[in-house]
PDB file of N, CA and C in Angstrom:
ATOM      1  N   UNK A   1     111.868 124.911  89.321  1.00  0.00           N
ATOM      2  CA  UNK A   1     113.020 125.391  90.058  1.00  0.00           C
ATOM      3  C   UNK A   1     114.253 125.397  89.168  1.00  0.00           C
ATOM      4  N   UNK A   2     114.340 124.375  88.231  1.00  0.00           N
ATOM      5  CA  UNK A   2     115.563 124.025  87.181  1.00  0.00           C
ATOM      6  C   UNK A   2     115.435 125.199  86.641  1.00  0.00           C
ATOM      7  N   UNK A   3     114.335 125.546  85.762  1.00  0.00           N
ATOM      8  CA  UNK A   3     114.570 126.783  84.995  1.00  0.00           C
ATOM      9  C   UNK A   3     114.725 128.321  85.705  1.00  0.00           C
ATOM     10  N   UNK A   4     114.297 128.436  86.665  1.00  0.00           N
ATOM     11  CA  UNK A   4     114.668 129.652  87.680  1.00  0.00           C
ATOM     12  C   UNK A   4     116.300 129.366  87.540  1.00  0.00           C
ATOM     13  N   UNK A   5     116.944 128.739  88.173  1.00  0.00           N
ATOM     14  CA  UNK A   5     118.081 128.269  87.932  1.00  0.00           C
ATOM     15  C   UNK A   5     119.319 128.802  87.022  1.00  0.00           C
ATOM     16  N   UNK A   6     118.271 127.986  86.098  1.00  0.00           N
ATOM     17  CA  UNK A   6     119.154 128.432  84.556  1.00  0.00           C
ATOM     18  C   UNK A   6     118.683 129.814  84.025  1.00  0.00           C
ATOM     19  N   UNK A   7     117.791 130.091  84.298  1.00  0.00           N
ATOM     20  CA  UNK A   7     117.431 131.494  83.841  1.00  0.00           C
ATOM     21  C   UNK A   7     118.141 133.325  84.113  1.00  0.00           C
ATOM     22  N   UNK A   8     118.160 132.484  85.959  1.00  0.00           N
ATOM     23  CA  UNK A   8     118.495 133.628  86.437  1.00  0.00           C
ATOM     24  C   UNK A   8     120.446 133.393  86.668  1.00  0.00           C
ATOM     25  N   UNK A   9     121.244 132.778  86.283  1.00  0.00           N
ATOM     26  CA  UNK A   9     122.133 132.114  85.848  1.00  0.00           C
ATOM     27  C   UNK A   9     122.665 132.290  87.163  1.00  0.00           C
ATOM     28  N   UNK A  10     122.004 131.496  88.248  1.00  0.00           N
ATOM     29  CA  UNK A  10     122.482 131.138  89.709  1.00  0.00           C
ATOM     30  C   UNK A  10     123.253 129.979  89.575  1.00  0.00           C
ATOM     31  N   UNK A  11     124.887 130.268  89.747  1.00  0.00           N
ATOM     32  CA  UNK A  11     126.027 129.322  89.275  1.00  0.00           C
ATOM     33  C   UNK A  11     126.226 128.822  90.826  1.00  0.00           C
ATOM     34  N   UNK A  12     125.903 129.875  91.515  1.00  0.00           N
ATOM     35  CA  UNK A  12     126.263 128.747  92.733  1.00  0.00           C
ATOM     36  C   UNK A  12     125.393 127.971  93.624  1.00  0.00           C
ATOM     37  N   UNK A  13     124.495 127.776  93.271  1.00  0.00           N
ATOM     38  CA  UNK A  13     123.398 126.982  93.363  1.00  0.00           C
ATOM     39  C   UNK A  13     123.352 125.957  92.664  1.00  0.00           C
ATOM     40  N   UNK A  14     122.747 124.735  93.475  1.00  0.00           N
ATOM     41  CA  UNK A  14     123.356 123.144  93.513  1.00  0.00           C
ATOM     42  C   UNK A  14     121.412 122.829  94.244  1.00  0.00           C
ATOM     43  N   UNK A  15     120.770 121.866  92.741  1.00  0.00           N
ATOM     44  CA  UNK A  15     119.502 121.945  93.254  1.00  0.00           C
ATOM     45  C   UNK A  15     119.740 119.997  93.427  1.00  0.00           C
ATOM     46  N   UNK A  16     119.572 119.236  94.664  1.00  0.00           N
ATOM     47  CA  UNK A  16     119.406 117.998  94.294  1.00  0.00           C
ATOM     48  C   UNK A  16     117.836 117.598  94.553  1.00  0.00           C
ATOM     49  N   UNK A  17     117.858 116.798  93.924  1.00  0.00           N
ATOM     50  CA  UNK A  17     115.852 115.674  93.877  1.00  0.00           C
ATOM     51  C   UNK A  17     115.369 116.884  93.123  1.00  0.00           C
ATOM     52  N   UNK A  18     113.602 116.383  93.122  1.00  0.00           N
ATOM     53  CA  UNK A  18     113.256 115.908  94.607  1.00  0.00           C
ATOM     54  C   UNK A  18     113.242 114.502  94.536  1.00  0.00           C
ATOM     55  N   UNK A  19     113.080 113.784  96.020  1.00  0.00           N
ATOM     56  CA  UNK A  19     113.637 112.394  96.102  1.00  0.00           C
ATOM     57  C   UNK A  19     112.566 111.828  97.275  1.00  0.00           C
ATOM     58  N   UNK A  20     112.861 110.959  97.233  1.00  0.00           N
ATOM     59  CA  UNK A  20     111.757 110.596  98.817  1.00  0.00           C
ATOM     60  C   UNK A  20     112.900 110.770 100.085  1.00  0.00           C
ATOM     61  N   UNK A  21     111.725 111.256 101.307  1.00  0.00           N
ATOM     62  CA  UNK A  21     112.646 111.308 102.470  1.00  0.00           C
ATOM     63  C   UNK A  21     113.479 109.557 103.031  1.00  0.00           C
ATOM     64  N   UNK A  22     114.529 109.994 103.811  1.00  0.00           N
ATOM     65  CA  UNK A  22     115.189 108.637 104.119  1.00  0.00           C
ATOM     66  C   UNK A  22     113.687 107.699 105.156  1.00  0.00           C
ATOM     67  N   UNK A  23     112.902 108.657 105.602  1.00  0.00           N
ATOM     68  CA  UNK A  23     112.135 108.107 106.234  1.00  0.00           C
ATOM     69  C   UNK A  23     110.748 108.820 105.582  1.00  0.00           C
ATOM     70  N   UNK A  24     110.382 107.925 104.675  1.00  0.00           N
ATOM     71  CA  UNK A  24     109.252 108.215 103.692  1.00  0.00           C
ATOM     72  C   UNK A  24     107.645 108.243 103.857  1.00  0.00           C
ATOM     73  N   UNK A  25     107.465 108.024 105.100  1.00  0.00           N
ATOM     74  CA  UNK A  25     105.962 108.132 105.221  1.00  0.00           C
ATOM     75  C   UNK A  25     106.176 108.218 106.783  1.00  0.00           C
ATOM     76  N   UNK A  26     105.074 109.275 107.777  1.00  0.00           N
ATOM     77  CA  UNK A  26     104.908 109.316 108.946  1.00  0.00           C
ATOM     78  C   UNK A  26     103.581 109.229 109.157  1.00  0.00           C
ATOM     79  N   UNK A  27     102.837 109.268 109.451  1.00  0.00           N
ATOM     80  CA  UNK A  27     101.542 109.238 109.943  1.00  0.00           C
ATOM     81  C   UNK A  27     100.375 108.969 108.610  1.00  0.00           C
ATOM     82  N   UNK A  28     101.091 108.039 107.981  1.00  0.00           N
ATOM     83  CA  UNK A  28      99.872 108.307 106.936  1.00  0.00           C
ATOM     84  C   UNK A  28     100.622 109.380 105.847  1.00  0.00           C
ATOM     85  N   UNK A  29     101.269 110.246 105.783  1.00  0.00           N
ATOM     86  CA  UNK A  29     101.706 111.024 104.950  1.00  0.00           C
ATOM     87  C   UNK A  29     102.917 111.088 104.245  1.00  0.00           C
ATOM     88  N   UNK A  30     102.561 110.841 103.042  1.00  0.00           N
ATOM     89  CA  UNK A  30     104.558 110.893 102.399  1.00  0.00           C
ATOM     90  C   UNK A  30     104.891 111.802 102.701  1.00  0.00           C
ATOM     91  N   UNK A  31     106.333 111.638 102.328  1.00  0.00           N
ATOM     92  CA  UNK A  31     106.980 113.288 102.188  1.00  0.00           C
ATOM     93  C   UNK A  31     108.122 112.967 101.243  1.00  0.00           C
ATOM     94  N   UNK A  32     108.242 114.455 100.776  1.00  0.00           N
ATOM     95  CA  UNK A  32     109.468 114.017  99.676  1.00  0.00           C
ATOM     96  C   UNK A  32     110.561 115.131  99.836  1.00  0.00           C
ATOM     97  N   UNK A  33     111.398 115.608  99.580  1.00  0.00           N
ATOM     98  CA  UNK A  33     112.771 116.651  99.993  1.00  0.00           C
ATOM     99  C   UNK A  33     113.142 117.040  98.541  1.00  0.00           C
ATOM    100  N   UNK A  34     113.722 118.403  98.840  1.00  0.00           N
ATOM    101  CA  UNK A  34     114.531 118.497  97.819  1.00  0.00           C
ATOM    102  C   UNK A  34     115.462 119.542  98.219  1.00  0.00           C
ATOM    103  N   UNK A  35     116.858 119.531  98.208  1.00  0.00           N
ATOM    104  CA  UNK A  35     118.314 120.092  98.747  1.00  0.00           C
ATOM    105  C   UNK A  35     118.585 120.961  97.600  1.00  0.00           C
ATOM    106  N   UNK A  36     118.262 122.596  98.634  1.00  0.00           N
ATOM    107  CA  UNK A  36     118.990 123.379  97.567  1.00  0.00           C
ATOM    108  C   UNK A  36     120.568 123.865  98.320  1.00  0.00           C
ATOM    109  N   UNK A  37     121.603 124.072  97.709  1.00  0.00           N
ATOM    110  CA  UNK A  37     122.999 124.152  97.949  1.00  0.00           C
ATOM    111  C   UNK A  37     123.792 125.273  97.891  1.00  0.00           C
ATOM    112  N   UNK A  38     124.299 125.957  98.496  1.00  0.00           N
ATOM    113  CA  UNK A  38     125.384 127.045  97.938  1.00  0.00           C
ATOM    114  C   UNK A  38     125.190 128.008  98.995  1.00  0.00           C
ATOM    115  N   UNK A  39     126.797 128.226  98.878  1.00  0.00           N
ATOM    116  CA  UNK A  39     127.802 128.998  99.533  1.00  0.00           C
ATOM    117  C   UNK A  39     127.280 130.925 100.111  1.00  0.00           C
ATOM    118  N   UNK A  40     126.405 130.882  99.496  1.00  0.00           N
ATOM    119  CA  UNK A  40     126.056 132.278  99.316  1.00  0.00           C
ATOM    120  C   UNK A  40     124.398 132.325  99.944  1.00  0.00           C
ATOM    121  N   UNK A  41     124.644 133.038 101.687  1.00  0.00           N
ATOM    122  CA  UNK A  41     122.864 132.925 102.078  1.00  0.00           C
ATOM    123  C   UNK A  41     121.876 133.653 101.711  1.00  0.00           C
ATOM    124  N   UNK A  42     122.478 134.851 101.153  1.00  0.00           N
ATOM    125  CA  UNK A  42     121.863 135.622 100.469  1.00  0.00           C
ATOM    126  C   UNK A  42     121.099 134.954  99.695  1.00  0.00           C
ATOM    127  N   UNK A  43     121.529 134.377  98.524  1.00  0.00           N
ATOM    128  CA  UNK A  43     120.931 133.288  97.384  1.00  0.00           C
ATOM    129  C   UNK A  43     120.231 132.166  97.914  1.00  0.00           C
ATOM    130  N   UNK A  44     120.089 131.799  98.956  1.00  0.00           N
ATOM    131  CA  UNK A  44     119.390 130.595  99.423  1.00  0.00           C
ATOM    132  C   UNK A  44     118.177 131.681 100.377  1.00  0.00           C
ATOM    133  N   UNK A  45     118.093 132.734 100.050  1.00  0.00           N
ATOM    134  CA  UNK A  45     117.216 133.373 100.937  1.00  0.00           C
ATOM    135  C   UNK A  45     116.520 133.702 100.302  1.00  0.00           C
ATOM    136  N   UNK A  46     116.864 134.430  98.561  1.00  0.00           N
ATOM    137  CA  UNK A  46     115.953 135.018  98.032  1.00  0.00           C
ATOM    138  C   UNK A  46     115.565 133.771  96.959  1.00  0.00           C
ATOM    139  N   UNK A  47     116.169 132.745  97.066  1.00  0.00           N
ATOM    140  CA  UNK A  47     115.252 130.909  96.274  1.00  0.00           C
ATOM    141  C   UNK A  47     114.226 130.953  96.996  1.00  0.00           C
ATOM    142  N   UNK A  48     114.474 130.804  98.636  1.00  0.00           N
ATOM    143  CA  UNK A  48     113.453 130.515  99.487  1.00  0.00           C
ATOM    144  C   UNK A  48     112.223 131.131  98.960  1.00  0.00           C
ATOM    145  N   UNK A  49     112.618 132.319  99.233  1.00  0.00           N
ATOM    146  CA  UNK A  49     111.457 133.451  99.474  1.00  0.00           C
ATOM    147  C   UNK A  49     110.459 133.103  97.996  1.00  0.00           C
ATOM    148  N   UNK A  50     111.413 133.120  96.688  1.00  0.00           N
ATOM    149  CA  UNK A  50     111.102 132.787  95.590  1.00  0.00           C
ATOM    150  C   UNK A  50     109.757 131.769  95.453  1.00  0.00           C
ATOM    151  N   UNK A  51     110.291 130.560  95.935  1.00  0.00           N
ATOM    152  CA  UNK A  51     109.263 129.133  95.939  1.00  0.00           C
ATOM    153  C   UNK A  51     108.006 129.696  97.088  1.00  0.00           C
ATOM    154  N   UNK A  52     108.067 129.776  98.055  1.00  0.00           N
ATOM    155  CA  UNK A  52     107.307 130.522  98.779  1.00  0.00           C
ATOM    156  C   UNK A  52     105.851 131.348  98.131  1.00  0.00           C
ATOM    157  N   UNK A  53     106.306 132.548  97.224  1.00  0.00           N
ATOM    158  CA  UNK A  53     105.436 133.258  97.041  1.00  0.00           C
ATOM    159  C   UNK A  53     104.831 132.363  95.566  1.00  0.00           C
ATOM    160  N   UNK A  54     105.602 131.795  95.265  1.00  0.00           N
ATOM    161  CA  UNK A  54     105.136 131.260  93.836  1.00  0.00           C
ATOM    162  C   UNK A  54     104.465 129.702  93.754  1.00  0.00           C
ATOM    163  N   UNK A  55     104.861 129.107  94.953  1.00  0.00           N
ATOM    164  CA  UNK A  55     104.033 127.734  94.825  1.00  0.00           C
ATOM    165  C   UNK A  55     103.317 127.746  96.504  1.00  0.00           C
ATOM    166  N   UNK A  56     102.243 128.509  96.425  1.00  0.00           N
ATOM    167  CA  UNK A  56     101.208 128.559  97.373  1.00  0.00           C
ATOM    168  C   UNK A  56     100.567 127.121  97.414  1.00  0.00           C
ATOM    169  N   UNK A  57     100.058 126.800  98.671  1.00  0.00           N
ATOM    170  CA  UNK A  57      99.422 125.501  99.302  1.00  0.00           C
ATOM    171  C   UNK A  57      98.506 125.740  99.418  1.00  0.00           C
ATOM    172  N   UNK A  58      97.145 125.593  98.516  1.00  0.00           N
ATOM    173  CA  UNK A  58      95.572 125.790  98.594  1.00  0.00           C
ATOM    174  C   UNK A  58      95.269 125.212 100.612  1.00  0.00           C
ATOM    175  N   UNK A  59      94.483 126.297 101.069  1.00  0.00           N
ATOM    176  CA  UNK A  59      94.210 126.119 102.569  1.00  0.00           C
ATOM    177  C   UNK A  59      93.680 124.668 102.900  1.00  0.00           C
ATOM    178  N   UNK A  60      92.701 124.864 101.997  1.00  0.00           N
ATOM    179  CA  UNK A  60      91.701 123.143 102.317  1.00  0.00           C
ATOM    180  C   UNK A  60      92.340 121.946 101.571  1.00  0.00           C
ATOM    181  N   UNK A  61      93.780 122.239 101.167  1.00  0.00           N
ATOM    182  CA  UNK A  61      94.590 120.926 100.761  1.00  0.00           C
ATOM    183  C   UNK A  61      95.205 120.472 101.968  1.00  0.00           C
ATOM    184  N   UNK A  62      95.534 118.889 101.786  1.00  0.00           N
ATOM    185  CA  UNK A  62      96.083 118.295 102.289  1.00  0.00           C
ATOM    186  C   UNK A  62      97.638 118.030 102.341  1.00  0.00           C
ATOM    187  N   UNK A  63      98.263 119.014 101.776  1.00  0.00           N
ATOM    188  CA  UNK A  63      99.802 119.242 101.290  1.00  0.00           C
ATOM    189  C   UNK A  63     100.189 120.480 101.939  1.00  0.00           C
ATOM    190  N   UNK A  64     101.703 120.007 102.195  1.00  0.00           N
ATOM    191  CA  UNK A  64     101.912 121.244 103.226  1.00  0.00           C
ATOM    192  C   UNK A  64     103.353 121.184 102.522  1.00  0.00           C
ATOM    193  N   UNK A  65     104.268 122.360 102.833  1.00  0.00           N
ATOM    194  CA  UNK A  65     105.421 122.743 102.041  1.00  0.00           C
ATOM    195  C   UNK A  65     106.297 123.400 103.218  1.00  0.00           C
ATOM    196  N   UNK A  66     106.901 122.642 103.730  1.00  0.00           N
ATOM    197  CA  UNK A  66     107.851 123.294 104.973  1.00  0.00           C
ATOM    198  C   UNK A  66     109.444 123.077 104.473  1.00  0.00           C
ATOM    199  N   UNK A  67     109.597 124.720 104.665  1.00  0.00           N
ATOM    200  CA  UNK A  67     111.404 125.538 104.020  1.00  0.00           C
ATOM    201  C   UNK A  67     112.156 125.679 105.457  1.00  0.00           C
ATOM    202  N   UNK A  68     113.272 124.692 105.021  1.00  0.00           N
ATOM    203  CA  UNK A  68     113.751 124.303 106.625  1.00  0.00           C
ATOM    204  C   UNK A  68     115.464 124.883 105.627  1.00  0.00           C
ATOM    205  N   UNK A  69     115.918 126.625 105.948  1.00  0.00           N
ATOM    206  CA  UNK A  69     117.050 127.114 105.527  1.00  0.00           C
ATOM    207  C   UNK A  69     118.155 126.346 106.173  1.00  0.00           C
ATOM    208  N   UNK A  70     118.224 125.800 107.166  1.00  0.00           N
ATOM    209  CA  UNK A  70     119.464 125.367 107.934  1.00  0.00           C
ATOM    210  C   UNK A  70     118.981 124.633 108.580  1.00  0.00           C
ATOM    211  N   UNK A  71     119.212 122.897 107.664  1.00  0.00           N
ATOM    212  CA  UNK A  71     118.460 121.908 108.373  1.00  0.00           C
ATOM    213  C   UNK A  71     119.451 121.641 109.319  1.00  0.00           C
ATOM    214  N   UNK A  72     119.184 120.691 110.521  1.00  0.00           N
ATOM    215  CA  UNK A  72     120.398 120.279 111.412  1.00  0.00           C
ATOM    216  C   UNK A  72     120.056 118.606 111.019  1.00  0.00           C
ATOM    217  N   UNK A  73     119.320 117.757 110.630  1.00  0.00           N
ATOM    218  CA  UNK A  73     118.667 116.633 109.830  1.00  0.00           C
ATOM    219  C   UNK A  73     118.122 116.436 108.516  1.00  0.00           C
ATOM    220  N   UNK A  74     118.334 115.784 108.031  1.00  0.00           N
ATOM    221  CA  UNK A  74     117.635 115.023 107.021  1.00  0.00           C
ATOM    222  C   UNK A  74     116.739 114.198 106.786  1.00  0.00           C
ATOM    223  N   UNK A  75     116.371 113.288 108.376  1.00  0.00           N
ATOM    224  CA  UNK A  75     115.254 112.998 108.405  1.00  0.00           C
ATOM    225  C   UNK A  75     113.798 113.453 108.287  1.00  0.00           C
TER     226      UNK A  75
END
């Protein structure tokens, strides 16, 4: 994600973690976060879309990747 970043010289984009969640394990499952930032939704739409098509979740894995654009929590 850093080098997308720097590559595509997205200045207003603010990547923090990834980090563990404030509440780090639910059912047996970690989870970990990572806060992308900036002013511009356009740019937080086409990151999204970005990670999306490029870091696919094999079906019969046990890892799941949920893009929450406008969290209302952090938990």
């Amino acid at each position: 994600m850093t080098k997308l970043v720097k590559s595509q010289g997205l200045r207003d984009l603010v990547l923090v973690g990834p980090a563990p969640c404030p509440i780090d394990r639910i059912k047996d499952r970690w989870r970990w976060h990572f806060l992308l930032k900036s002013s511009q939704p356009k740019l937080m739409t086409r990151v999204a879309r970005y990670v999306a098509e490029r870091c696919p979740v094999p079906k019969d894995s046990e890892l799941r990747l949920v893009v929450d654009r406008d969290p209302v929590s952090l938990l």
